[in-house]
N, C-alpha and C. Protein backbone atom coordinates (compact mmCIF):
# COMPACT_ATOMS: atom_id res chain seq x y z
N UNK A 1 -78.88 186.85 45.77
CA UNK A 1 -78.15 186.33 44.63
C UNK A 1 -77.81 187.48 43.70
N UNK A 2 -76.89 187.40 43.16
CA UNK A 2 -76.45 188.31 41.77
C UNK A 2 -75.75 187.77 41.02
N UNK A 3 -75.59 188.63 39.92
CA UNK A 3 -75.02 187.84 38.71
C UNK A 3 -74.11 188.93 38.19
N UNK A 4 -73.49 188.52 36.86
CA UNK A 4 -72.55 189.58 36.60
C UNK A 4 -72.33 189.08 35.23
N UNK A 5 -72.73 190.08 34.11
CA UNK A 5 -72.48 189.69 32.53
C UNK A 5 -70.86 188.61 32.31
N UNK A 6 -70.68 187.72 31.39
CA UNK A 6 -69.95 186.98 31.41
C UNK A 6 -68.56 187.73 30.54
N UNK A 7 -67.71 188.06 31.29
CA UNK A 7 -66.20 188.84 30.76
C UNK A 7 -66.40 190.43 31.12
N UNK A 8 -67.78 190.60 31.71
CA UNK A 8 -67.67 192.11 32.21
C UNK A 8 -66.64 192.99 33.04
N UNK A 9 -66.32 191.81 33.46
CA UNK A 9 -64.97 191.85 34.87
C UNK A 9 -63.53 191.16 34.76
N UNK A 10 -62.60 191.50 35.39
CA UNK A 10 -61.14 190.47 34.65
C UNK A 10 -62.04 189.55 36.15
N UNK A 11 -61.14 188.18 36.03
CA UNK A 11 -61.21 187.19 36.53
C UNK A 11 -60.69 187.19 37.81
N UNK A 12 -60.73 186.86 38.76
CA UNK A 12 -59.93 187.01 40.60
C UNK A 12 -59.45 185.80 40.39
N UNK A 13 -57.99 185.98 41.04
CA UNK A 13 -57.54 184.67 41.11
C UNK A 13 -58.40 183.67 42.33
N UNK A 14 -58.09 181.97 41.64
CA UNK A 14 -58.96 181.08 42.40
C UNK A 14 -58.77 181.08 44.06
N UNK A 15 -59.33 181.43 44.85
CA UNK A 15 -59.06 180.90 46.47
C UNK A 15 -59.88 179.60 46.38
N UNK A 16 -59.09 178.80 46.80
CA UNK A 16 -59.53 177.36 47.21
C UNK A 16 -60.38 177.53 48.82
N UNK A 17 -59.67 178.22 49.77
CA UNK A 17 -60.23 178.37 50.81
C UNK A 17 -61.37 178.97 51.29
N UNK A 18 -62.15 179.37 49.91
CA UNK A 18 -63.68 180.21 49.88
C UNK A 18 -64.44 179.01 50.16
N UNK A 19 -65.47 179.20 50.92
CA UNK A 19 -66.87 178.01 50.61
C UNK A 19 -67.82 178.30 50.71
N UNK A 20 -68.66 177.92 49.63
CA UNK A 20 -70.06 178.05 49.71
C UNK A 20 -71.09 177.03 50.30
N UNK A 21 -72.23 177.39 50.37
CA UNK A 21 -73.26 176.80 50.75
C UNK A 21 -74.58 176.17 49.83
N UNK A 22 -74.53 174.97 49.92
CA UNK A 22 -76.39 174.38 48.29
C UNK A 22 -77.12 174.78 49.48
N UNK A 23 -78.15 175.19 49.12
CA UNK A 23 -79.70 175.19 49.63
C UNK A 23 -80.52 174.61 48.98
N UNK A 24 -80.68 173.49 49.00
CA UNK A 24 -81.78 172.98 47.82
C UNK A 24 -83.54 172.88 48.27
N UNK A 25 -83.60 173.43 47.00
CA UNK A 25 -85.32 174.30 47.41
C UNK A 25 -85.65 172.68 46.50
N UNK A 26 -87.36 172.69 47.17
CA UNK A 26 -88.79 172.38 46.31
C UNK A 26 -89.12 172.85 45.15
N UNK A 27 -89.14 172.66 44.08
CA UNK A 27 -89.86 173.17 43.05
C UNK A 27 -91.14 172.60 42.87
N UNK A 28 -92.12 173.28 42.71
CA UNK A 28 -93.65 172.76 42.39
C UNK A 28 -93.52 172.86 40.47
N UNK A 29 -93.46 171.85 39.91
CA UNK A 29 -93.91 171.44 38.78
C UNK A 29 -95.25 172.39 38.14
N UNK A 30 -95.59 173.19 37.37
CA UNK A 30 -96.63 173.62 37.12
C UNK A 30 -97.16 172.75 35.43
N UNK A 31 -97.95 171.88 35.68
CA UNK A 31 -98.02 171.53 34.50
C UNK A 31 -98.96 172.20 33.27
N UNK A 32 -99.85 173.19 33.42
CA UNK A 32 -100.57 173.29 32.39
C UNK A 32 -100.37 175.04 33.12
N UNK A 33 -99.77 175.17 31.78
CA UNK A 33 -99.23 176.76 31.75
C UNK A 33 -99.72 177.71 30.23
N UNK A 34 -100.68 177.28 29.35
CA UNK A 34 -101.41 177.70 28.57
C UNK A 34 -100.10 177.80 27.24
N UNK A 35 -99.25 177.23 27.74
CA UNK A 35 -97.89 177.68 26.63
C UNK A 35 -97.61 176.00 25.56
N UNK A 36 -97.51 176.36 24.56
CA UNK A 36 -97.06 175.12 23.63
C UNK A 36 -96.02 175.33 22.78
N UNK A 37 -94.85 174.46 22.90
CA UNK A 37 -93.87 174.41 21.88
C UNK A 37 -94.27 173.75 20.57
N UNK A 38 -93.97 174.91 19.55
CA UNK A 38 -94.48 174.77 17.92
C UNK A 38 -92.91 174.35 17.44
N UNK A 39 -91.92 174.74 17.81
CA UNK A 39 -90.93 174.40 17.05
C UNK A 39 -89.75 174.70 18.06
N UNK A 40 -88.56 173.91 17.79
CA UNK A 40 -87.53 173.93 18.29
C UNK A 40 -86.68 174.73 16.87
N UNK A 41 -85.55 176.07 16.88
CA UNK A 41 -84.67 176.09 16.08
C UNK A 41 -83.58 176.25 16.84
N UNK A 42 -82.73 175.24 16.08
CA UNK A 42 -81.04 175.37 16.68
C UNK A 42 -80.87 176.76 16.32
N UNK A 43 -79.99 177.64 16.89
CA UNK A 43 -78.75 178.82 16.73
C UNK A 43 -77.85 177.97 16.12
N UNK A 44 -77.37 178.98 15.62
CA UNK A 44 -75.67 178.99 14.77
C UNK A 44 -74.77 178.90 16.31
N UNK A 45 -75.23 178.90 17.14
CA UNK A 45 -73.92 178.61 18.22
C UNK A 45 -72.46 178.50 17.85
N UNK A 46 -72.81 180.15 18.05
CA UNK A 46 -71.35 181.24 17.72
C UNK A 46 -71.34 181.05 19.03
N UNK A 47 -69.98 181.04 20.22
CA UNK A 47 -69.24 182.29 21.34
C UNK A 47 -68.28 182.92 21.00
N UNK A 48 -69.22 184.38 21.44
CA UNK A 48 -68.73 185.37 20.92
C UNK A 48 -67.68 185.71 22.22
N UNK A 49 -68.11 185.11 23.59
CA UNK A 49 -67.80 185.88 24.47
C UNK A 49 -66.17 184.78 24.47
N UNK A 50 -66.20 183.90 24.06
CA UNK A 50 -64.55 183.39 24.48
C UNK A 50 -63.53 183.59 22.79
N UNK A 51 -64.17 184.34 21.71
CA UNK A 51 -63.83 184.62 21.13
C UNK A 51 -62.59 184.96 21.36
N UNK A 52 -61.95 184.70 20.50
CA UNK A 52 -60.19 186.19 20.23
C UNK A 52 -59.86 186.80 19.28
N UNK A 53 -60.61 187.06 18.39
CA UNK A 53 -61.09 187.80 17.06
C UNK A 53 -62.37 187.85 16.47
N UNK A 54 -62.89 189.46 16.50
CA UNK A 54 -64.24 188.74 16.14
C UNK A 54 -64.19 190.24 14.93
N UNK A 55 -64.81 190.10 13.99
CA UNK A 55 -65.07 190.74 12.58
C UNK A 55 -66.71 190.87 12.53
N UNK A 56 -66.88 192.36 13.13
CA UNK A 56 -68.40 192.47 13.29
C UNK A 56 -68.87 193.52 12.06
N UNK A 57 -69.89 193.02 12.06
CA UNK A 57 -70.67 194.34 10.46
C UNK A 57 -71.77 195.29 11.33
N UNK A 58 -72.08 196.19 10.92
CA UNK A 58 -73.10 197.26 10.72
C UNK A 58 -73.86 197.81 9.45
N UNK A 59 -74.63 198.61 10.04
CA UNK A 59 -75.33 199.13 8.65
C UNK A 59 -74.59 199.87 7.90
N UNK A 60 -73.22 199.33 7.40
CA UNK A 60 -72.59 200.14 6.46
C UNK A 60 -72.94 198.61 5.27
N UNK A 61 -73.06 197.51 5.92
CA UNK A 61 -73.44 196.42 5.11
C UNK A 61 -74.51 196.60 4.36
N UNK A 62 -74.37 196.35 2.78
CA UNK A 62 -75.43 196.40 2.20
C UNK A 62 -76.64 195.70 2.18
N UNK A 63 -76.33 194.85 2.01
CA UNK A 63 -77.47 193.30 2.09
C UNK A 63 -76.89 192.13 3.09
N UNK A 64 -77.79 191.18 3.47
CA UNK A 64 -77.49 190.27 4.50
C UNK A 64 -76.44 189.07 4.00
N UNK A 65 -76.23 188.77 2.18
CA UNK A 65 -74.98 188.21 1.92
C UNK A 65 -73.82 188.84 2.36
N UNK A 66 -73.84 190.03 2.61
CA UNK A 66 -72.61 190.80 2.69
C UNK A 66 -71.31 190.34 4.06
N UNK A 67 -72.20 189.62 4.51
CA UNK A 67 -71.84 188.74 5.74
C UNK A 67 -70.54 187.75 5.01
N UNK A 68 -70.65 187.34 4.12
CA UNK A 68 -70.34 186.53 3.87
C UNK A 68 -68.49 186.80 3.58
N UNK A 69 -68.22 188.15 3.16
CA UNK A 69 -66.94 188.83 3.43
C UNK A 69 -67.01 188.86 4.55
N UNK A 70 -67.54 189.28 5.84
CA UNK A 70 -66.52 189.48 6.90
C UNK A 70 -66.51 188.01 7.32
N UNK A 71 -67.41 187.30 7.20
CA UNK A 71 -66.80 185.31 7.11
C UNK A 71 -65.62 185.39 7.10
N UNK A 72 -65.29 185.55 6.10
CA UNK A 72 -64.07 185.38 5.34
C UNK A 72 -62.53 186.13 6.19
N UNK A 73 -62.84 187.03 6.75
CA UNK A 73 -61.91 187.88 7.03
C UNK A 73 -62.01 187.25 8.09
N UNK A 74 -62.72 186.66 8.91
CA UNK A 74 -63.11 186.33 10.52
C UNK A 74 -62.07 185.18 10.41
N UNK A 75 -62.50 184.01 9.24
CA UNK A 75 -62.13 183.02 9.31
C UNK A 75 -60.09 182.72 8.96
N UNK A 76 -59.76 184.01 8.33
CA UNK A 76 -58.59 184.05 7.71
C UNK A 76 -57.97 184.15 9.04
N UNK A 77 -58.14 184.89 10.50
CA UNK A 77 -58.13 185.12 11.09
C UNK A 77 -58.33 184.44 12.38
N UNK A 78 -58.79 183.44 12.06
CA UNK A 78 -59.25 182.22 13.09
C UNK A 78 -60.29 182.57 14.05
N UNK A 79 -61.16 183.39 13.53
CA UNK A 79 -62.45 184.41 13.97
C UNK A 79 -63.42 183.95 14.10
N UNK A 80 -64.44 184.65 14.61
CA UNK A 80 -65.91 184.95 14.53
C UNK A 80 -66.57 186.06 13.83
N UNK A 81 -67.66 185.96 13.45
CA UNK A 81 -68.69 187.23 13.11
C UNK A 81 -69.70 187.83 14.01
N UNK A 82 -69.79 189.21 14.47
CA UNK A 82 -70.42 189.67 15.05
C UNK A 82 -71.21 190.52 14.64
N UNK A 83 -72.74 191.37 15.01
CA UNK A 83 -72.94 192.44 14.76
C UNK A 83 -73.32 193.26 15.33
N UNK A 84 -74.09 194.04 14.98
CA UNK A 84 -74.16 195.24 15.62
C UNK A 84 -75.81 195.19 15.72
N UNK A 85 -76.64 195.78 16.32
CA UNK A 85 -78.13 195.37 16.36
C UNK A 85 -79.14 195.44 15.76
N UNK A 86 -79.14 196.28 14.60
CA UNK A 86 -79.71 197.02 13.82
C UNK A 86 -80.32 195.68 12.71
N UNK A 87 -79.29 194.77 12.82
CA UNK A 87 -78.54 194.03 11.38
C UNK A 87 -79.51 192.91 12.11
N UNK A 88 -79.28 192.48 13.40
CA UNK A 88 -80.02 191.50 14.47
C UNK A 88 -81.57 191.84 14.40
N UNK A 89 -81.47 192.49 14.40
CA UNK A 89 -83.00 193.44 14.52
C UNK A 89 -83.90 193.06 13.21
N UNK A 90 -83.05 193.63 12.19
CA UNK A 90 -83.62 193.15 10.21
C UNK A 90 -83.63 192.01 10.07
N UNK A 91 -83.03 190.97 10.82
CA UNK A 91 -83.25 189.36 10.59
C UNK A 91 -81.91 189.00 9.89
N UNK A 92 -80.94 189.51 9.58
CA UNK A 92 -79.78 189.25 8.87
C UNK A 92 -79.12 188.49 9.37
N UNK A 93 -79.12 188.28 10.54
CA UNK A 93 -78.20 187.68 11.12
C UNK A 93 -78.51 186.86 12.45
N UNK A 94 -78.17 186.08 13.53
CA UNK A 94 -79.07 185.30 14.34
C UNK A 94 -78.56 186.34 15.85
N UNK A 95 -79.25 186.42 16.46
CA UNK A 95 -79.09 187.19 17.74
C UNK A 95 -77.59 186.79 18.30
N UNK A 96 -77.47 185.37 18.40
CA UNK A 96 -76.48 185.16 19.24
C UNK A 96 -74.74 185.80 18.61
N UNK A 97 -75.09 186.47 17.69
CA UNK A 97 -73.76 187.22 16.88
C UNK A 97 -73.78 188.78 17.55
N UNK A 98 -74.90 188.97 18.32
CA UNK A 98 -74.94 190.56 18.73
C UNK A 98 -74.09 190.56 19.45
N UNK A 99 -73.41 192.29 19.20
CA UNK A 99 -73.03 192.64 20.10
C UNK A 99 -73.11 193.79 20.92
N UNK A 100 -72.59 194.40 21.96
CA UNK A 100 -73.61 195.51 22.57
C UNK A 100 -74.38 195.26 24.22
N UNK A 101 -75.17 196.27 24.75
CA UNK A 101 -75.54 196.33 25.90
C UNK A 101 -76.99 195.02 25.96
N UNK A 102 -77.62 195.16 24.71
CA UNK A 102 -79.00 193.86 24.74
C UNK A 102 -78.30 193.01 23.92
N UNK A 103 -76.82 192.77 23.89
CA UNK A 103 -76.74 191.60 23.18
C UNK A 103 -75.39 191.16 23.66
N UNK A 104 -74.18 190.53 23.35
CA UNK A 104 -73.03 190.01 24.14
C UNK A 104 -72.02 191.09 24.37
N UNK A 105 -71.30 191.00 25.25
CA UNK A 105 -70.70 191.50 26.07
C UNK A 105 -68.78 191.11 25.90
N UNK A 106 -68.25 191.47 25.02
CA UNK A 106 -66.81 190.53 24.69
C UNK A 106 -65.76 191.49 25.01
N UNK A 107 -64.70 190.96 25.21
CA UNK A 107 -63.20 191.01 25.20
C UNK A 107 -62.39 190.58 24.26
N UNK A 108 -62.36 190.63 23.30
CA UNK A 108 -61.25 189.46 21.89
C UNK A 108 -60.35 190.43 22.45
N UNK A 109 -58.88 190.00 21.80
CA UNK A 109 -57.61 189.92 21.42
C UNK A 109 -57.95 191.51 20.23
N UNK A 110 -58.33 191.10 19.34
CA UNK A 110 -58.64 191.92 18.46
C UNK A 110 -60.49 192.09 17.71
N UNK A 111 -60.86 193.37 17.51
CA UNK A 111 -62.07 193.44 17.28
C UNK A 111 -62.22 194.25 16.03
N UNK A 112 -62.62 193.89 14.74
CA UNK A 112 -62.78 194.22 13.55
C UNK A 112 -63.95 195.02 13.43
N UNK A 113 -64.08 196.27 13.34
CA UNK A 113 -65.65 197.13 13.08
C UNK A 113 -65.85 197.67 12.15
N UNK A 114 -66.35 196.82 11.14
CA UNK A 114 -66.61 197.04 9.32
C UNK A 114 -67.74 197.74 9.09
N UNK A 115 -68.11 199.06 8.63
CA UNK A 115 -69.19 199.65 8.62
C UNK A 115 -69.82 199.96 10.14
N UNK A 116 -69.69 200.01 10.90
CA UNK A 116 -70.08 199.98 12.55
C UNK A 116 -69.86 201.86 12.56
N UNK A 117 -70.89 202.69 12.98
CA UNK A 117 -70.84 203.49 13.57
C UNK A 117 -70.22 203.97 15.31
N UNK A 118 -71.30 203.41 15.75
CA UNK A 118 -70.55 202.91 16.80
C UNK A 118 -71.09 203.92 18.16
N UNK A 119 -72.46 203.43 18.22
CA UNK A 119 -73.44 204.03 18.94
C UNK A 119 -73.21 203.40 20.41
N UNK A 120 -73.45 204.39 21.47
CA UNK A 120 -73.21 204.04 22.91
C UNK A 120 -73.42 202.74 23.64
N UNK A 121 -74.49 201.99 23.12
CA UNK A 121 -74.68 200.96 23.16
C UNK A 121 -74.05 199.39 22.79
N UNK A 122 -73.71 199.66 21.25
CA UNK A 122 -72.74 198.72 20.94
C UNK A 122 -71.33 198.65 21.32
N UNK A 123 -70.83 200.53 21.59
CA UNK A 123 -69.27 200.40 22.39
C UNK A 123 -69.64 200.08 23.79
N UNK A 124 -70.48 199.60 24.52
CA UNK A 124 -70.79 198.92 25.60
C UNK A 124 -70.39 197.61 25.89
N UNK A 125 -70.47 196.90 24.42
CA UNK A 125 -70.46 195.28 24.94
C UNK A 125 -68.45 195.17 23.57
N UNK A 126 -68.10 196.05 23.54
CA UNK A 126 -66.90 195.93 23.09
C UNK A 126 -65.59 196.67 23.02
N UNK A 127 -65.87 197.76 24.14
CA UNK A 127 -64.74 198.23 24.54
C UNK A 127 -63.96 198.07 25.34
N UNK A 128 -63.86 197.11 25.69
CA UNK A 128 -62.60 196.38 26.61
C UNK A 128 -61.76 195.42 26.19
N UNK A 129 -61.97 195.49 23.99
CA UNK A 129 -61.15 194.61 23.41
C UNK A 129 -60.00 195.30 23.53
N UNK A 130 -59.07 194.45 23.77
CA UNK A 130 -57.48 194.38 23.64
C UNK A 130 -56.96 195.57 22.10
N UNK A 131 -57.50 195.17 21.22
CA UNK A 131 -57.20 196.11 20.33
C UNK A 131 -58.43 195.89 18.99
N UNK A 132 -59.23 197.63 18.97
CA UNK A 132 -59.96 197.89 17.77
C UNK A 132 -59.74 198.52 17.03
N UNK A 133 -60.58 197.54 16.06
CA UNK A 133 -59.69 198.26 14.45
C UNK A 133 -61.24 198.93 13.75
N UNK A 134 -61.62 199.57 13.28
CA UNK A 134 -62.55 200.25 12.87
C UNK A 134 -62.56 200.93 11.32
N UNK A 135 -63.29 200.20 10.97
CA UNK A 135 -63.27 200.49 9.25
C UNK A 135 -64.27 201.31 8.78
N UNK A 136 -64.78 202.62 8.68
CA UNK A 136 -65.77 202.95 8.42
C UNK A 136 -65.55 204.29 7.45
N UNK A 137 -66.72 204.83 6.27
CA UNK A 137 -65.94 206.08 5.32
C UNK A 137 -66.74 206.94 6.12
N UNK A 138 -67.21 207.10 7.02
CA UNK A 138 -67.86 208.62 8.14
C UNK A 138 -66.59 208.68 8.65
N UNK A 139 -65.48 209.70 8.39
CA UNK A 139 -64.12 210.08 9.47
C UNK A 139 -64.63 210.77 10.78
N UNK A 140 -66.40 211.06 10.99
CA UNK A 140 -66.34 211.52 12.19
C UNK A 140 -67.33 210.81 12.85
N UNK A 141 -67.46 209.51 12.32
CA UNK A 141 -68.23 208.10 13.28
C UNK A 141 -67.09 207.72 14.75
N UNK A 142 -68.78 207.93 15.58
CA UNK A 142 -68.02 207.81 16.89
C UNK A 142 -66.84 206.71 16.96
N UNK A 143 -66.92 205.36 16.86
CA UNK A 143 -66.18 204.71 16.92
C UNK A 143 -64.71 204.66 16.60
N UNK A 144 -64.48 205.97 16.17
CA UNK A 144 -63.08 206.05 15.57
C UNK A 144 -62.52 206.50 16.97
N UNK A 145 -63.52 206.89 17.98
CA UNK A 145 -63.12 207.40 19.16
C UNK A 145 -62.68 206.40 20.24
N UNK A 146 -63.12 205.25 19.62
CA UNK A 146 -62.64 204.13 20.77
C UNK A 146 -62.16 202.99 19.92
N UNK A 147 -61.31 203.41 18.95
CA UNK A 147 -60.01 202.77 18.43
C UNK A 147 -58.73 203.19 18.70
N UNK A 148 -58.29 201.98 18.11
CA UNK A 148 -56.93 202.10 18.37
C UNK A 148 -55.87 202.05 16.82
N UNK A 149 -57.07 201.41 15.96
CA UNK A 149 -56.53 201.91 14.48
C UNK A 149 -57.88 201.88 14.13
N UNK A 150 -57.80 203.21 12.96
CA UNK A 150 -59.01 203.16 12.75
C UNK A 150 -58.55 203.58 10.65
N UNK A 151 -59.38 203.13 9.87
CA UNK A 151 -58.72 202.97 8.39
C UNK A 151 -60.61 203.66 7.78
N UNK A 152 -60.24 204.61 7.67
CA UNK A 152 -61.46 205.68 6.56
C UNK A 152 -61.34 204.63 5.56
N UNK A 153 -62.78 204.11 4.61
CA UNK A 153 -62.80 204.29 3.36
C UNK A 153 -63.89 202.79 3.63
N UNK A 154 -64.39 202.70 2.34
CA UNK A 154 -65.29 201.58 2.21
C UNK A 154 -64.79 200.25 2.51
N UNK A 155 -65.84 199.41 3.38
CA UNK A 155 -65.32 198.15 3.49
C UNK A 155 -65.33 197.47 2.80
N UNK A 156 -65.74 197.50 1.47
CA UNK A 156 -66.02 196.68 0.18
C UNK A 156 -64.85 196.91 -0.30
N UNK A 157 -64.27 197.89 -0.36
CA UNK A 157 -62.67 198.23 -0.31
C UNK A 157 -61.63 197.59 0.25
N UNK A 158 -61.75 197.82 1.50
CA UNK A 158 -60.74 197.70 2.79
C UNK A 158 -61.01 195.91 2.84
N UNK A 159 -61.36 195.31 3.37
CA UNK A 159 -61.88 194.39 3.59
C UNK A 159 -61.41 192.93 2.44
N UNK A 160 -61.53 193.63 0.77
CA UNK A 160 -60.82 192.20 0.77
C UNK A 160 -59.40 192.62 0.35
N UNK A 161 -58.72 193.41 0.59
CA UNK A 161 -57.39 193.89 0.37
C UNK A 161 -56.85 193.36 1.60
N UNK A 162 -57.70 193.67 2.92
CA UNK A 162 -57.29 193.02 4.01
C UNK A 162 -57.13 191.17 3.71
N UNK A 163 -58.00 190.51 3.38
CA UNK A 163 -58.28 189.06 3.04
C UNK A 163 -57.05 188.61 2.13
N UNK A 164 -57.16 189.53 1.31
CA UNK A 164 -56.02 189.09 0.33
C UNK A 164 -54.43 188.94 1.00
N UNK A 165 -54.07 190.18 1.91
CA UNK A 165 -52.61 190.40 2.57
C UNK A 165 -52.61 189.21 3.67
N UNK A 166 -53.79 188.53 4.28
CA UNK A 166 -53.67 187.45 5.26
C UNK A 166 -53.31 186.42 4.36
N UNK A 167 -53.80 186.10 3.55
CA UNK A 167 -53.36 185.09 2.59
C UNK A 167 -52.16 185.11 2.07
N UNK A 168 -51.69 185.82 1.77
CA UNK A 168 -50.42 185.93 1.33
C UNK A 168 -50.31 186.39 -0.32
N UNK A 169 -51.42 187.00 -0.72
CA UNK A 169 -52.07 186.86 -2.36
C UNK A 169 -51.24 188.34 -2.65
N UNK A 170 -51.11 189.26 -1.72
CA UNK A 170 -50.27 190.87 -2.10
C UNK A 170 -49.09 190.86 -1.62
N UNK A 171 -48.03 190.52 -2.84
CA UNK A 171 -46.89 190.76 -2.85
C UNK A 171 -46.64 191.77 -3.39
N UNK A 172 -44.80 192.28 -2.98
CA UNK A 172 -44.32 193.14 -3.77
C UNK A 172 -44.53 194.18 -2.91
N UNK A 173 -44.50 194.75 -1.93
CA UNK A 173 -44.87 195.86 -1.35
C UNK A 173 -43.96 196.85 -1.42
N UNK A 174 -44.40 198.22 -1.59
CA UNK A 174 -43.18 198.79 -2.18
C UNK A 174 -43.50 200.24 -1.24
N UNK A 175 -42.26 201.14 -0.47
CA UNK A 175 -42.47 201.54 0.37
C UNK A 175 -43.05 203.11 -0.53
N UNK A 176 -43.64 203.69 -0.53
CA UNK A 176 -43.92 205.23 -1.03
C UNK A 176 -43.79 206.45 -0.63
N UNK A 177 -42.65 206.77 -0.74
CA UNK A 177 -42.67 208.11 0.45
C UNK A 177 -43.08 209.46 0.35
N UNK A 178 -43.55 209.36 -0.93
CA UNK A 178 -44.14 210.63 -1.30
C UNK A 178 -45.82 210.93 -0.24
N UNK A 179 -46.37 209.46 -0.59
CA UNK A 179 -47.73 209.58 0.37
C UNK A 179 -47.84 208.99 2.01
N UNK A 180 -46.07 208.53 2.02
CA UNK A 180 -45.76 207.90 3.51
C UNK A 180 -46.25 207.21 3.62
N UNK A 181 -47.33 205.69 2.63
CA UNK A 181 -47.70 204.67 2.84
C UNK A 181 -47.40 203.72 2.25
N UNK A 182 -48.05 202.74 2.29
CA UNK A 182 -47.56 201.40 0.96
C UNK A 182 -48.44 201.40 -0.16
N UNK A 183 -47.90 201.16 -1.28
CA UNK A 183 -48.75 200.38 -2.44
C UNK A 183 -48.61 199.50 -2.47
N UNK A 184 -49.90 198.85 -3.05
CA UNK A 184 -49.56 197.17 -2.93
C UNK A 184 -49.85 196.96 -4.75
N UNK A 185 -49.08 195.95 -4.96
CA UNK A 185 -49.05 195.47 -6.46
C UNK A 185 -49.15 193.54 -6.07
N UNK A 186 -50.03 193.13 -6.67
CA UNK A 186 -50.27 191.93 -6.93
C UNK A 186 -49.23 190.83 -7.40
């Protein structure tokens, strides 16, 4: 038998003409296994893996409310929140939001990396998004290496300027050619 992480691979188209085989085994019941359930807790039952936008944080996040902006940006977006492990690790956040080699494994459409360094591990379970965007003020954090836009400067910054332009709240855009970018005026 083998298995294969879920989106690790593109998909084969269906052959109908494949067939498999049930083997159905015996299971012996073991009833007294020295183990007792103290508590059941639901997960936040996020999928991350059929996601198509997901807005993940790192330790550029200050505190574990801080979540609560990339919510926001996820949701403007018709998103999810993801993180990075560190954040999983401190209790901030519930495992099933990881992302990375010990934690999910995704493909989105688009992948938001707010504060994310972007250690070998976490570009493991997210470099095969369609397109990453990487927000971080280190200009020589790895992750700028496996973008495809990548925007220097604080996400406390970046982040609700981004929220605001999905909404439609920054009008007036006015082209600047002195610095070859836009200003935005309210």
């Amino acid at each position: 038998m083998a298995t294969v992480r879920y989106r690790v691979m593109k998909m084969r188209e269906r052959d109908t003409s494949r067939k498999g085989r049930i083997i159905k085994k015996e299971v012996e019941i073991v009833e007294e296994t020295g183990m007792k359930i103290i508590e059941k807790i639901k997960a936040d039952e996020v999928n991350l893996a059929d996601a198509e936008v997901i807005v993940s944080g790192g330790r550029g996040l200050k505190k574990p409310e801080d979540f609560k902006l990339l919510q926001e940006l996820a949701e403007s977006l018709g998103g999810v929140v993801g993180s990075s492990r560190p954040l999983v690790d401190a209790g901030w956040i519930s495992k099933d939001h990881q992302v990375g080699f010990s934690g999910n494994t995704v493909k989105p459409k688009v992948y938001i990396a707010c504060g994310i360094s972007g250690s070998p591990q976490h570009l493991f379970g997210m470099r095969d998004s369609d397109i990453i965007i990487a927000i971080n003020k280190d200009p020589t954090a790895p992750i700028f290496n496996v973008s495809d836009y990548g925007i220097i400067g604080d996400l406390y910054e970046v982040v609700p300027l981004l929220i605001r332009e999905i909404k439609g709240e920054l009008r007036g855009k006015r082209r600047d050619e002195k610095n070859r970018g836009y200003n935005w005026e309210a």
